[in-house]
N, C-alpha and C. Protein backbone atom coordinates (compact mmCIF):
# COMPACT_ATOMS: atom_id res chain seq x y z
N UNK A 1 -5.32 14.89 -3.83
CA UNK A 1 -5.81 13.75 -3.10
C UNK A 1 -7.08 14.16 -2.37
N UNK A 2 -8.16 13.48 -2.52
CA UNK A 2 -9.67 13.58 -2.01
C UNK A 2 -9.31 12.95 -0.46
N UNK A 3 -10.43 14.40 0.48
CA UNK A 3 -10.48 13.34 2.11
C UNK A 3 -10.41 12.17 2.08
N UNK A 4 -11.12 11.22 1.36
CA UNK A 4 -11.45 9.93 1.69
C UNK A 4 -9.75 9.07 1.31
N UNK A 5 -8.89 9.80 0.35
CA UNK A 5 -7.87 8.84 0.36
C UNK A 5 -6.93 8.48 1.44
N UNK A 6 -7.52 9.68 2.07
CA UNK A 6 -6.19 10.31 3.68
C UNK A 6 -7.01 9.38 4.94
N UNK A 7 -8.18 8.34 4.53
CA UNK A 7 -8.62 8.13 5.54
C UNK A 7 -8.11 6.66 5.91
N UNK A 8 -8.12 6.16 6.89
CA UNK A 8 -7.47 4.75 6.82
C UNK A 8 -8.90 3.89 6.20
N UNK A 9 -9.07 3.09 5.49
CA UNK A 9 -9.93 1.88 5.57
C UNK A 9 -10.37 1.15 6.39
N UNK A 10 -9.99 1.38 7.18
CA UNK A 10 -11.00 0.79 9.32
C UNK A 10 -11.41 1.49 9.91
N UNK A 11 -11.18 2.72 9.68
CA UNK A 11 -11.89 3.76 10.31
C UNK A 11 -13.11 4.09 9.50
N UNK A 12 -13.28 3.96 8.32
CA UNK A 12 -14.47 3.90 7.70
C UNK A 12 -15.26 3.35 7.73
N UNK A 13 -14.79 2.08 7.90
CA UNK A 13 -15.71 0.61 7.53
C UNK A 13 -16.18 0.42 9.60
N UNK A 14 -15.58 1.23 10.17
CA UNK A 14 -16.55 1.63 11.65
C UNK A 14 -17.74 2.75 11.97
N UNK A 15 -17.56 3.19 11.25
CA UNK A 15 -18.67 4.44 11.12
C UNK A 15 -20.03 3.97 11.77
N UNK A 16 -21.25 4.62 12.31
CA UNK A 16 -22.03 4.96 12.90
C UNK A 16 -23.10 4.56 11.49
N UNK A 17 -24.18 4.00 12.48
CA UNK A 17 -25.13 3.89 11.58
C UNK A 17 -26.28 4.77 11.57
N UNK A 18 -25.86 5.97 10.63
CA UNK A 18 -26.97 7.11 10.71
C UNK A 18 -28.16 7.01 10.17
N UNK A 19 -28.51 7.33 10.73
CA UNK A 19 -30.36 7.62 9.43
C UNK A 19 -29.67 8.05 8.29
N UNK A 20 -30.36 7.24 7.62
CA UNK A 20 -29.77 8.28 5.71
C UNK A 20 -30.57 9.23 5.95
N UNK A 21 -31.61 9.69 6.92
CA UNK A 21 -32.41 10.62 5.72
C UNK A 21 -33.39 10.72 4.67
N UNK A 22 -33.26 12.37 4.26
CA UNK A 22 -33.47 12.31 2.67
C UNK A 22 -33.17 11.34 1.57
N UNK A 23 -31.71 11.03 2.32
CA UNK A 23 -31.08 10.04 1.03
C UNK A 23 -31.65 8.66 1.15
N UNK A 24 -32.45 8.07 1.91
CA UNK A 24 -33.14 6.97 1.70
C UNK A 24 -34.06 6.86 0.77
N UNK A 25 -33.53 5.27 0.23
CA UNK A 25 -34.07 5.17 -1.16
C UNK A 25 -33.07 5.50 -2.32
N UNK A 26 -32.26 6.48 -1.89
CA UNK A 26 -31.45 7.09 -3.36
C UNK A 26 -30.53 6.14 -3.52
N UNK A 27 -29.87 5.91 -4.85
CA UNK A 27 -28.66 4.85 -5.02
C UNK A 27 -27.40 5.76 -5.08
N UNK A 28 -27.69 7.03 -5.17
CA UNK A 28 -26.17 7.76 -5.48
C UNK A 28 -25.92 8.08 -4.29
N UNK A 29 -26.31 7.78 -2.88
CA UNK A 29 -25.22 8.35 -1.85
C UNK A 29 -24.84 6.97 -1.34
N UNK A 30 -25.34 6.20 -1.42
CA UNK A 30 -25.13 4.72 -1.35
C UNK A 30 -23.94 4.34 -1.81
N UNK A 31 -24.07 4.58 -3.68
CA UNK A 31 -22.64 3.88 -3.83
C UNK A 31 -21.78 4.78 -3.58
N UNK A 32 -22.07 6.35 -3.13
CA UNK A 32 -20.97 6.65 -2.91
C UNK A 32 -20.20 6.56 -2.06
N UNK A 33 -20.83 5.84 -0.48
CA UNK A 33 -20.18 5.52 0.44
C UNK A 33 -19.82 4.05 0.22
N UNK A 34 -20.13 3.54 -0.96
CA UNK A 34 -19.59 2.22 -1.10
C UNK A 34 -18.25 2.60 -1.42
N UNK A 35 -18.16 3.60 -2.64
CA UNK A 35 -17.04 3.96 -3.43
C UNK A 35 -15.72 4.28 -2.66
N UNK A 36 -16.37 5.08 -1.29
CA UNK A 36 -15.57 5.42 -0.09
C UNK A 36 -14.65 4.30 0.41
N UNK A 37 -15.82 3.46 0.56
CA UNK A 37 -14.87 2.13 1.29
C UNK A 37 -14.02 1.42 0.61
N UNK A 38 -14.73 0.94 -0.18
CA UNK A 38 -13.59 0.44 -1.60
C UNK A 38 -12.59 1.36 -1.87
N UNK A 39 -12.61 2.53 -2.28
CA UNK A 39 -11.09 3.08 -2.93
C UNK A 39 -10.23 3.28 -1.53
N UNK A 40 -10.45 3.38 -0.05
CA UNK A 40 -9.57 3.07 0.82
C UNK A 40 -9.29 2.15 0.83
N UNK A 41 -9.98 1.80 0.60
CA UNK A 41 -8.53 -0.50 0.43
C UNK A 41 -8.33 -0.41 -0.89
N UNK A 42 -8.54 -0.19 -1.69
CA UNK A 42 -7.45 -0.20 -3.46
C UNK A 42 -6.47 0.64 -2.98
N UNK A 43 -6.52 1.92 -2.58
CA UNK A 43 -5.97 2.60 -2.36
C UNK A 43 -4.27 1.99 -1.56
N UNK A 44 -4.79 1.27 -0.36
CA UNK A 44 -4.27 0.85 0.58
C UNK A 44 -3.48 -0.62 0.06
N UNK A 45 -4.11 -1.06 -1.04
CA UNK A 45 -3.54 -2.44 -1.59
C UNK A 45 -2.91 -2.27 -2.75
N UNK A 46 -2.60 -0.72 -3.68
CA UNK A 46 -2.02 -0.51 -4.64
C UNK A 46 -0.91 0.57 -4.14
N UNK A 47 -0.84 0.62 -2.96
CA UNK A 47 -0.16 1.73 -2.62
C UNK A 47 1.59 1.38 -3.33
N UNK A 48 1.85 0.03 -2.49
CA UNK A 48 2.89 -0.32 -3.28
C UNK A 48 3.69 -0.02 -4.52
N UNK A 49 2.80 0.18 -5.37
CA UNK A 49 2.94 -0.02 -6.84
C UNK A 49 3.14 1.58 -7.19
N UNK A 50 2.95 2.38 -6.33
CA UNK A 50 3.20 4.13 -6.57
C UNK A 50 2.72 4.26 -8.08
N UNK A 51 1.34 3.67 -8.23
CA UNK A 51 0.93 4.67 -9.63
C UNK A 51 -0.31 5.27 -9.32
N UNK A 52 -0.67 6.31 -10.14
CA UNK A 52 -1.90 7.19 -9.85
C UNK A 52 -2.93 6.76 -9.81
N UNK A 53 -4.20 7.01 -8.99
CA UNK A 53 -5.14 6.27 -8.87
C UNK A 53 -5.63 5.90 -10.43
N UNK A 54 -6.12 4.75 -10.54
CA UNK A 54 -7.23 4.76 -11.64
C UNK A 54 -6.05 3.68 -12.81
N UNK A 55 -4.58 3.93 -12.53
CA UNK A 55 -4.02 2.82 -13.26
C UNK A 55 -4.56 1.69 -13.70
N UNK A 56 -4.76 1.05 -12.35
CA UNK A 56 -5.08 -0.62 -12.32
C UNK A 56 -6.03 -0.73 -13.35
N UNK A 57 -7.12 0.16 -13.26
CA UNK A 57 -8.70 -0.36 -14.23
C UNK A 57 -8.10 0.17 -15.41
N UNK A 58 -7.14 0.95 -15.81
CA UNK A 58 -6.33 1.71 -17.07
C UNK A 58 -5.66 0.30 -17.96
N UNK A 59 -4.92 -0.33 -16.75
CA UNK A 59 -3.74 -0.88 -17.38
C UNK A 59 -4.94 -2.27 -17.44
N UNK A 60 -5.59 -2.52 -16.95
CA UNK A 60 -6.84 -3.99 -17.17
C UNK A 60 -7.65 -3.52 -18.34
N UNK A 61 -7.84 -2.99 -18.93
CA UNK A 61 -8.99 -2.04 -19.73
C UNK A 61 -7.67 -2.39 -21.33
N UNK A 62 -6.81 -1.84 -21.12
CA UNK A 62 -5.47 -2.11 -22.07
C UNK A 62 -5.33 -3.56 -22.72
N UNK A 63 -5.03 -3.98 -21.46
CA UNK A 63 -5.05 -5.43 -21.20
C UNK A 63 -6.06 -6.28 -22.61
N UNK A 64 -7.27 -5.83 -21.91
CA UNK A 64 -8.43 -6.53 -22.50
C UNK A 64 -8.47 -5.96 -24.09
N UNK A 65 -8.39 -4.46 -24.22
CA UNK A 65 -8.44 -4.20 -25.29
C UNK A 65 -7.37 -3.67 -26.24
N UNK A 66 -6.40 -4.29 -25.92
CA UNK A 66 -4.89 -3.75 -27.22
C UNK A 66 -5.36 -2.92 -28.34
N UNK A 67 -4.68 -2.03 -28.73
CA UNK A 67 -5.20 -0.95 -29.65
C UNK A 67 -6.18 -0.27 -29.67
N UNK A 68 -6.42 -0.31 -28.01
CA UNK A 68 -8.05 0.68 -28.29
C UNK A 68 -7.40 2.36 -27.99
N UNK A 69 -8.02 3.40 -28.29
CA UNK A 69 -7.48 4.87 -28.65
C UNK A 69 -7.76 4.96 -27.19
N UNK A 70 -7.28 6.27 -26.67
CA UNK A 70 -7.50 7.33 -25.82
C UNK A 70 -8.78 7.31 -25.58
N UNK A 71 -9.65 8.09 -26.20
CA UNK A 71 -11.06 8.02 -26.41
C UNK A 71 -11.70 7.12 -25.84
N UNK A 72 -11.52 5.62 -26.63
CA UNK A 72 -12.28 4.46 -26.35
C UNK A 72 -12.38 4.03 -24.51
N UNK A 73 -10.56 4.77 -24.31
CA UNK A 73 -10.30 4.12 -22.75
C UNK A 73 -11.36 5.01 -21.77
N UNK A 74 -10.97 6.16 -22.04
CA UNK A 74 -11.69 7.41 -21.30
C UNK A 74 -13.78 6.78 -21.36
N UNK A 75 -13.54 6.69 -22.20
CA UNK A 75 -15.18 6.02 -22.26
C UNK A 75 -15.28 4.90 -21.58
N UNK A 76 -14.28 3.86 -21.65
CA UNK A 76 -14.54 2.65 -21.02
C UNK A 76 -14.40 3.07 -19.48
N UNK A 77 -13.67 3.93 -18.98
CA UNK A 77 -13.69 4.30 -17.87
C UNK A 77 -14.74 5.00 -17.16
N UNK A 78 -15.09 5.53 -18.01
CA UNK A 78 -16.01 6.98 -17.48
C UNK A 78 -15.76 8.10 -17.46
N UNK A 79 -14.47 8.57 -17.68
CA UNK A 79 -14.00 9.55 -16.96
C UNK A 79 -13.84 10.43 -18.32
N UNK A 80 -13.73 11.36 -18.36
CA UNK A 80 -12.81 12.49 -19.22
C UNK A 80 -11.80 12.22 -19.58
N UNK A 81 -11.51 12.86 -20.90
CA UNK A 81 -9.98 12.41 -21.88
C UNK A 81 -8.74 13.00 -21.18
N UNK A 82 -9.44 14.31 -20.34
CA UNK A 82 -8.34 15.30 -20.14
C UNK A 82 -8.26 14.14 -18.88
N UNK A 83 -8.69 13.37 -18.15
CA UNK A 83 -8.18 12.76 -16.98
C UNK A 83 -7.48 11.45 -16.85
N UNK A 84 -7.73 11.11 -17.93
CA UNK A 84 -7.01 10.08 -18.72
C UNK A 84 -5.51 10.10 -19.07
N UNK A 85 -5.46 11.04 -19.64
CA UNK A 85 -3.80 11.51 -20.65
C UNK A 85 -2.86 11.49 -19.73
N UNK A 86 -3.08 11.69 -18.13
CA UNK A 86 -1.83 11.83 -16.91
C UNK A 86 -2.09 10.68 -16.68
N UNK A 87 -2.84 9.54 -16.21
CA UNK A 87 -2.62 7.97 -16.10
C UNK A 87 -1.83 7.45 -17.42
N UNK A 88 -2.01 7.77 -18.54
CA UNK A 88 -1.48 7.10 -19.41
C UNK A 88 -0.07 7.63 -19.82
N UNK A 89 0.33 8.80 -19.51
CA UNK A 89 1.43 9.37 -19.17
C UNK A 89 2.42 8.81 -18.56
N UNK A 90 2.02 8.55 -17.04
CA UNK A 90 2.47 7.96 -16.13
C UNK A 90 2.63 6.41 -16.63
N UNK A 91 2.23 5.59 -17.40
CA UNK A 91 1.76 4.18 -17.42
C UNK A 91 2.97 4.15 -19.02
N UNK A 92 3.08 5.01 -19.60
CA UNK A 92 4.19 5.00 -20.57
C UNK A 92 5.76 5.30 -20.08
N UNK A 93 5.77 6.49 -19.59
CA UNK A 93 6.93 6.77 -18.48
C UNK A 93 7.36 5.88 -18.16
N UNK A 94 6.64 5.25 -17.19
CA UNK A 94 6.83 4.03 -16.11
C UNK A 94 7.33 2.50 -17.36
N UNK A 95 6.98 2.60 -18.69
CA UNK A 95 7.60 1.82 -19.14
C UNK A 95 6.48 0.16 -19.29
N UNK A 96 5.03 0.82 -18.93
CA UNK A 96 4.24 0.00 -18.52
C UNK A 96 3.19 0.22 -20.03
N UNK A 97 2.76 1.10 -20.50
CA UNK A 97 2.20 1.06 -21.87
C UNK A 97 3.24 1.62 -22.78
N UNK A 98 2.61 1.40 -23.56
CA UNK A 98 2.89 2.20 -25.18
C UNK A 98 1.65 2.96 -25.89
N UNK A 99 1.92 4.10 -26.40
CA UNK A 99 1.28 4.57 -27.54
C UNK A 99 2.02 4.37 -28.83
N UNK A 100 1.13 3.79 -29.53
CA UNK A 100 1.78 3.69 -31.00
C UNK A 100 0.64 4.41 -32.10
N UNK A 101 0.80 4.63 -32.90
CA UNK A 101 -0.02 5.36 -34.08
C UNK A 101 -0.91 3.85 -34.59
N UNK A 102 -1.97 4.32 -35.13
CA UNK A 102 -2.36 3.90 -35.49
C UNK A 102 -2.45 3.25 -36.85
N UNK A 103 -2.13 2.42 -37.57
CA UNK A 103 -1.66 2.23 -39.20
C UNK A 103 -2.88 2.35 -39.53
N UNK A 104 -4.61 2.29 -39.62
CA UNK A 104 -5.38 2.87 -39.66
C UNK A 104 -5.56 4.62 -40.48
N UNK A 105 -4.91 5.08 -38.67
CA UNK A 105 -6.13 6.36 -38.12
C UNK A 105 -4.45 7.00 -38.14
N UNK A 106 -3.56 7.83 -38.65
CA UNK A 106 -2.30 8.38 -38.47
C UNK A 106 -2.61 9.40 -36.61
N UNK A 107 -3.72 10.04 -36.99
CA UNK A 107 -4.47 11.34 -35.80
C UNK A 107 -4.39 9.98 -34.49
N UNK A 108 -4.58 8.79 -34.42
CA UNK A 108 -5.09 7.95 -33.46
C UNK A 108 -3.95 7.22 -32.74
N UNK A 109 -3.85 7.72 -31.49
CA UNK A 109 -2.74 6.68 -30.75
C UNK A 109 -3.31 5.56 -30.26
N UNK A 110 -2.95 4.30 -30.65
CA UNK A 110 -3.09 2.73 -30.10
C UNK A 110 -2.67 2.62 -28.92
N UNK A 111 -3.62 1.79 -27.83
CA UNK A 111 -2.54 1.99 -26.74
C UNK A 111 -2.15 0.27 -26.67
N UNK A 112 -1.32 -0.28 -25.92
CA UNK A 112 -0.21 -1.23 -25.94
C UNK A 112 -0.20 -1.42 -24.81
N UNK A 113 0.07 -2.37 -23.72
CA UNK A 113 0.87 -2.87 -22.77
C UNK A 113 1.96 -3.04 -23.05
N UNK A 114 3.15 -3.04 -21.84
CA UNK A 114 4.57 -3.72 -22.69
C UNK A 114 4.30 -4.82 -21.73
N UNK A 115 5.57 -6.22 -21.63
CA UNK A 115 5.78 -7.25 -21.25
C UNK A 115 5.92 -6.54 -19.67
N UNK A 116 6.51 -5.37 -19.02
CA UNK A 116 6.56 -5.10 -17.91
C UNK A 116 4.80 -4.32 -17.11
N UNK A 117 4.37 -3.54 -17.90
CA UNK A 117 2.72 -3.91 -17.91
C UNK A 117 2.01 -4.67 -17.53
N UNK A 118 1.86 -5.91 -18.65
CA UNK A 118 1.11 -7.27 -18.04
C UNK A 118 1.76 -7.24 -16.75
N UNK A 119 3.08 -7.59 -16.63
CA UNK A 119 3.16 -8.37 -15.38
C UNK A 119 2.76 -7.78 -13.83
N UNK A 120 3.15 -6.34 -14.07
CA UNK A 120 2.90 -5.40 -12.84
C UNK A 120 1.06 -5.01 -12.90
N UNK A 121 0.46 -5.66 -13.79
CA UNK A 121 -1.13 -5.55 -13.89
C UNK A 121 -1.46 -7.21 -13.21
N UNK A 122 -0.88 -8.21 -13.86
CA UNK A 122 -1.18 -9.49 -12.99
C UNK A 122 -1.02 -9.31 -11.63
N UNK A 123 0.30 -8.53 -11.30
CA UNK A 123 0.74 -8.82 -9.62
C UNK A 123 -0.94 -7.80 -9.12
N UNK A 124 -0.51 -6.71 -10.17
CA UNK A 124 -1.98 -5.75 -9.48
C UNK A 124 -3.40 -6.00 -8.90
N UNK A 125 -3.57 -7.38 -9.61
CA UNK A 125 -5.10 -8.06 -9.93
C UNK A 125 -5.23 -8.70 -8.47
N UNK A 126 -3.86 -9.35 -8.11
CA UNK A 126 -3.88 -10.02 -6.50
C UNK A 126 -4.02 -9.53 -5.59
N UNK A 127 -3.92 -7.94 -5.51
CA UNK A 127 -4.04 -6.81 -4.64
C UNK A 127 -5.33 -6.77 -4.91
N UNK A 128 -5.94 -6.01 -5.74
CA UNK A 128 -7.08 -5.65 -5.92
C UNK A 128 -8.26 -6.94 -5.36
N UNK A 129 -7.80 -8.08 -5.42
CA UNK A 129 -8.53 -9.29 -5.48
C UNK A 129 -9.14 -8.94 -3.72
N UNK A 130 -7.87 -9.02 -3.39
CA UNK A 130 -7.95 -9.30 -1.95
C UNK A 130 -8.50 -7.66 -0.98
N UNK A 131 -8.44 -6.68 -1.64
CA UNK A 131 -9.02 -5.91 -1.08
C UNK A 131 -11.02 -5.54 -1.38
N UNK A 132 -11.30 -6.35 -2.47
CA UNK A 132 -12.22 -6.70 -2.96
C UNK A 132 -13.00 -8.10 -1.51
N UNK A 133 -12.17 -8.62 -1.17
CA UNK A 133 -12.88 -9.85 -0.61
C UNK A 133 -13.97 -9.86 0.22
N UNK A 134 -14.10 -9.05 1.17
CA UNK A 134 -14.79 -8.76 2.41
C UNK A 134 -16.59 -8.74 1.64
N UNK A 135 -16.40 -7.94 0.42
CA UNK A 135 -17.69 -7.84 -0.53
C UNK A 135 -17.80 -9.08 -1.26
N UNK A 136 -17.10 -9.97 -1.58
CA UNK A 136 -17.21 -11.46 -2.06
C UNK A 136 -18.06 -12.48 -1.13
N UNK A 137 -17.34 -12.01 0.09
CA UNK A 137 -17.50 -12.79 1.42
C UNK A 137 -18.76 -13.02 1.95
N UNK A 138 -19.15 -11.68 1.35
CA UNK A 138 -20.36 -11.28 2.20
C UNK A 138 -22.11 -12.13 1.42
N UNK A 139 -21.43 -12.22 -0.23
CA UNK A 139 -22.43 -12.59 -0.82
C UNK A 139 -22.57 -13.63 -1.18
N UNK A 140 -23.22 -14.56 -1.25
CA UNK A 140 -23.24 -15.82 -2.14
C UNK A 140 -22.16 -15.67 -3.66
N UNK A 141 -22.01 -16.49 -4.00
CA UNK A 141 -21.70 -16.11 -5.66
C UNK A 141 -22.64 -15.58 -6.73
N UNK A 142 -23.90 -16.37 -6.37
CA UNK A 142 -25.03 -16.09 -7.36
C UNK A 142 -25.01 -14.15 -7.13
N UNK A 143 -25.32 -13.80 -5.53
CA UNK A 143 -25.43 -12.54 -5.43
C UNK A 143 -24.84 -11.74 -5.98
N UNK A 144 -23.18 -12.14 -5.78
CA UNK A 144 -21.89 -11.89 -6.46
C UNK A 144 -21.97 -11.42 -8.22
N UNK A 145 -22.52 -12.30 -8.86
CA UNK A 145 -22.61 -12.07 -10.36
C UNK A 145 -24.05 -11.47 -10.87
N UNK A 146 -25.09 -11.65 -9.53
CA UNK A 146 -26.16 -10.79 -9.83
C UNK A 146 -26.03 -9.29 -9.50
N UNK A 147 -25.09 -8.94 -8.97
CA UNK A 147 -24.65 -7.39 -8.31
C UNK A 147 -23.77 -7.03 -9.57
N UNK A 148 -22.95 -7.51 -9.78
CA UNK A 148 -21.99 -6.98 -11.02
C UNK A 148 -23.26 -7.00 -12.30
N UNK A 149 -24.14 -7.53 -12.66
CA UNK A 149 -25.01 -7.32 -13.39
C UNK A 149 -26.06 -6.22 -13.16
N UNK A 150 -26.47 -6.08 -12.36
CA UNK A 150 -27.13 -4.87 -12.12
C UNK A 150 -26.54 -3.59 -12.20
N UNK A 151 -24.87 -3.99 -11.87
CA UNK A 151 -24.19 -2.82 -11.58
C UNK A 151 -23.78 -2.04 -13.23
N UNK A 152 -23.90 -3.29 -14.49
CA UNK A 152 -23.65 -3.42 -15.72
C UNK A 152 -24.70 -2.69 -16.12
N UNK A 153 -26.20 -3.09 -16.12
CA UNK A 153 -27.14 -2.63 -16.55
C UNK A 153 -27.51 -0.88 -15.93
N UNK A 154 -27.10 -0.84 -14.66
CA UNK A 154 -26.98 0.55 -14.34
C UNK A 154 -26.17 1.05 -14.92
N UNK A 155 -24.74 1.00 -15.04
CA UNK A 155 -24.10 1.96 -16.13
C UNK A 155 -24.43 1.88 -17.64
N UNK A 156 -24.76 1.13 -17.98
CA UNK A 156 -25.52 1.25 -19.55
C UNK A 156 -26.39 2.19 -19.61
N UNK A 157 -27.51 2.34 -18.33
CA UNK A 157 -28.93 3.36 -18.58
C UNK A 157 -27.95 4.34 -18.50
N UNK A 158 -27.13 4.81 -17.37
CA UNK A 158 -26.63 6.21 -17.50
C UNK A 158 -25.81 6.69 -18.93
N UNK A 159 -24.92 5.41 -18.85
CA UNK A 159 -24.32 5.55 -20.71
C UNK A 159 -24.99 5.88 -21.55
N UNK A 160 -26.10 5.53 -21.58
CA UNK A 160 -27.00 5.66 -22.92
C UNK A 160 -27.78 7.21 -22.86
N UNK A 161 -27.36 7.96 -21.67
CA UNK A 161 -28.20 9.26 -21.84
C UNK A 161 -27.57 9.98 -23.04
């Protein structure tokens, strides 16, 4: 568990308004104190649900794409395969995905939601919704879908290195 998970989410979102600094201008310490604030309230709004961080966008990612491999998820995520395989571990265990072979690819596991999946990913989405709000709140809608677009087109340039 990273400092920031041990931190409450109000104690963050009080913090001191420092000079950035050097880091003025930069976007990577930015979102990373965005990232800060946000994963203390996911954190704090999925706690319930006792699964490892990174589920929710695992089991939504599933969701959207039935039969997509290991690989595909880890990419859709960002993250590494090796960091992947213990969420999806956990998310089969738990009785919440499936791996099935691929009739394809024999080497390729499909991944699956089960019927207990969806549902503990729907209840998930209402959590997430609402710890999301304060950043809804704050923007118009237009801003709202112009920020998730920028935020799209920024991970594409980095994707594409």
């Amino acid at each position: 568990m990273t400092e920031t998970t041990t931190i409450e989410a109000e104690d963050l979102e009080a913090g001191p308004g420092l000079d950035p600094g050097l880091t003025q201008g930069f976007l990577g310490p930015r979102v990373r104190v965005l990232w800060n604030l946000l994963s203390a309230r996911m954190l704090a709004a999925l706690a319930p649900y006792d699964l490892k961080t990174g589920a929710f966008s695992t089991l939504a990612l599933i969701s959207a794409n039935p039969g997509c491999s290991q690989t595909e998820l880890a990419r859709g995520l960002g993250m590494d395969k090796s960091a992947v395989v213990p969420i999806i571990d956990e998310l089969e265990h738990r009785g919440l995905a499936q791996r099935v072979r691929s009739p394809l690819d024999r080497r390729r596991h499909a991944l699956m939601l089960t019927r207990d999946g969806e549902a503990v990913m729907r209840s998930m989405h209402a959590s997430v919704a609402k710890a999301g709000r304060p950043i809804r709140q704050a923007l118009s809608p237009e801003e709202y879908e112009l920020l998730l677009s920028l935020l799209d087109r920024a991970h594409a340039a980095l994707a594409g290195d």
